[in-house]
Protein backbone atom coordinates (compact mmCIF):
# COMPACT_ATOMS: atom_id res chain seq x y z
CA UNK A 1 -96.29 -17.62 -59.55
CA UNK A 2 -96.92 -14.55 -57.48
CA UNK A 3 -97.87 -17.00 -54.68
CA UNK A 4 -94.41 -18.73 -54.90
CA UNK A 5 -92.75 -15.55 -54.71
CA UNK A 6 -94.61 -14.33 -51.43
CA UNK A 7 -93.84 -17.40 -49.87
CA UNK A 8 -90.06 -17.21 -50.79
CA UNK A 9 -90.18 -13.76 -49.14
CA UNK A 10 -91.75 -15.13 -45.86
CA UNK A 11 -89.36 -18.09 -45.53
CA UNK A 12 -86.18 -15.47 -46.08
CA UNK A 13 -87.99 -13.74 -43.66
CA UNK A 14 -88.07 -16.44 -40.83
CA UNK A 15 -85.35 -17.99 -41.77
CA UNK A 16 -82.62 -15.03 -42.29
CA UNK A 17 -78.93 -16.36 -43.58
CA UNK A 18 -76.64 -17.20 -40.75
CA UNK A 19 -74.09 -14.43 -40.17
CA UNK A 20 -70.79 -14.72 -40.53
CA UNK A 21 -68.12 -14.38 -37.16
CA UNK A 22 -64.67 -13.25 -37.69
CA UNK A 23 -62.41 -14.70 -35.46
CA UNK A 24 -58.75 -15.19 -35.07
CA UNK A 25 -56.42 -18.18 -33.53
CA UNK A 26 -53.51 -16.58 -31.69
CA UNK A 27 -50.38 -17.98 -30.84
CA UNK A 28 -48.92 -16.23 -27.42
CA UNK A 29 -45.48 -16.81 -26.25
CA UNK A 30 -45.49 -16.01 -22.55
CA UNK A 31 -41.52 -16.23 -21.22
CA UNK A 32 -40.78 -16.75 -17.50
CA UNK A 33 -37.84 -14.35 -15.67
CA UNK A 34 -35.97 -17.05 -15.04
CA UNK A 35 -35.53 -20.68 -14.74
CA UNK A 36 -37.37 -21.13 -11.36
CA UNK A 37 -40.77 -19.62 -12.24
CA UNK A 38 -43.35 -22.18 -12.22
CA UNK A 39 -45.16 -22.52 -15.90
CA UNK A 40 -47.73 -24.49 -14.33
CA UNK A 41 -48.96 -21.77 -12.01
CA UNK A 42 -48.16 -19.50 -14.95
CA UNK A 43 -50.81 -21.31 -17.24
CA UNK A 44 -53.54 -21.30 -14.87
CA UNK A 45 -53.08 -17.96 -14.14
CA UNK A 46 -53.39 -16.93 -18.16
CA UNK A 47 -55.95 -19.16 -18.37
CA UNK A 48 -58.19 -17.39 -15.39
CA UNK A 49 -58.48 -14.69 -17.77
CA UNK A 50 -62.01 -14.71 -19.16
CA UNK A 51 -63.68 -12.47 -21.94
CA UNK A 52 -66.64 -13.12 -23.89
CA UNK A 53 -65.25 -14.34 -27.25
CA UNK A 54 -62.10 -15.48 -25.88
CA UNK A 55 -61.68 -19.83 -26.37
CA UNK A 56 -58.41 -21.21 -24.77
CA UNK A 57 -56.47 -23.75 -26.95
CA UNK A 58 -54.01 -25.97 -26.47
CA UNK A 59 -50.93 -25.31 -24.45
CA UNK A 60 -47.06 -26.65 -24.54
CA UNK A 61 -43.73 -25.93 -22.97
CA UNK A 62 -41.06 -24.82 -25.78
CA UNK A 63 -37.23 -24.62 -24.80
CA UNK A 64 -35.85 -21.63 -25.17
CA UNK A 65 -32.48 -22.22 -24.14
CA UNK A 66 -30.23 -22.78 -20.95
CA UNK A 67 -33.23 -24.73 -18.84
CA UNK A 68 -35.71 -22.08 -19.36
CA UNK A 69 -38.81 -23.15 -20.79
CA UNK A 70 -41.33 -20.76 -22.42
CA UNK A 71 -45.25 -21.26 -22.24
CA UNK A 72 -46.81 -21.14 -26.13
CA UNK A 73 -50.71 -21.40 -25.65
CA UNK A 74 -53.35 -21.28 -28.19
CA UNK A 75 -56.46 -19.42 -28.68
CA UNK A 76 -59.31 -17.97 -30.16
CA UNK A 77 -61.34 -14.62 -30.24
CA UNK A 78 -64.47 -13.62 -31.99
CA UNK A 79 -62.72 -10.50 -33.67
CA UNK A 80 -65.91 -8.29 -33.18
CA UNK A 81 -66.20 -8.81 -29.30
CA UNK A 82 -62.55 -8.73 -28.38
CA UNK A 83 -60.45 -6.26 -30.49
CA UNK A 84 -62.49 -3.40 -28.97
CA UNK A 85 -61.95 -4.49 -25.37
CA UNK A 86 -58.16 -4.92 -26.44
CA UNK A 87 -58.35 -1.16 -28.04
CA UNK A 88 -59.74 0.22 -24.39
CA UNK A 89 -57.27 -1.51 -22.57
CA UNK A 90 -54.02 -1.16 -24.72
């Protein structure tokens, strides 16, 4: 029995439970000035921006009114990694 429970300690021990990562999805609405700015440009542009943590989603063109378009684009952040880079830079 004692055995048993030695060898249950080692396994735990190599084998440690899988921790858990936050994350979040976030929905950002990015809105041109006007009705000539050009959302494709504006995508690649938000999507250059690379953090560790940070996944881009999908992306879509929503009418706001008028012509004008907005940009809503998708994505998700490990909550650990990227909340304190977003607390420095805010």
């Amino acid at each position: 029995m004692q055995l048993l429970s030695l060898k249950f300690q080692f396994l735990c021990f190599i084998f440690p439970e899988p921790q858990l990562i936050a994350k979040s999805s976030i929905v950002l609405d990015v809105k041109p000035w006007d009705d000539e700015t050009n959302l494709g440009d504006m995508e690649k542009m938000v999507r250059s921006i690379e953090i560790d943590g940070l996944l881009w989603g999908a992306s879509k063109l929503v009418a706001v009114g008028y012509g004008i378009k907005k940009l809503q684009i998708n994505c998700v952040v490990e909550d650990d990694k990227v909340i304190l880079l977003c607390q420095f830079v805010c």
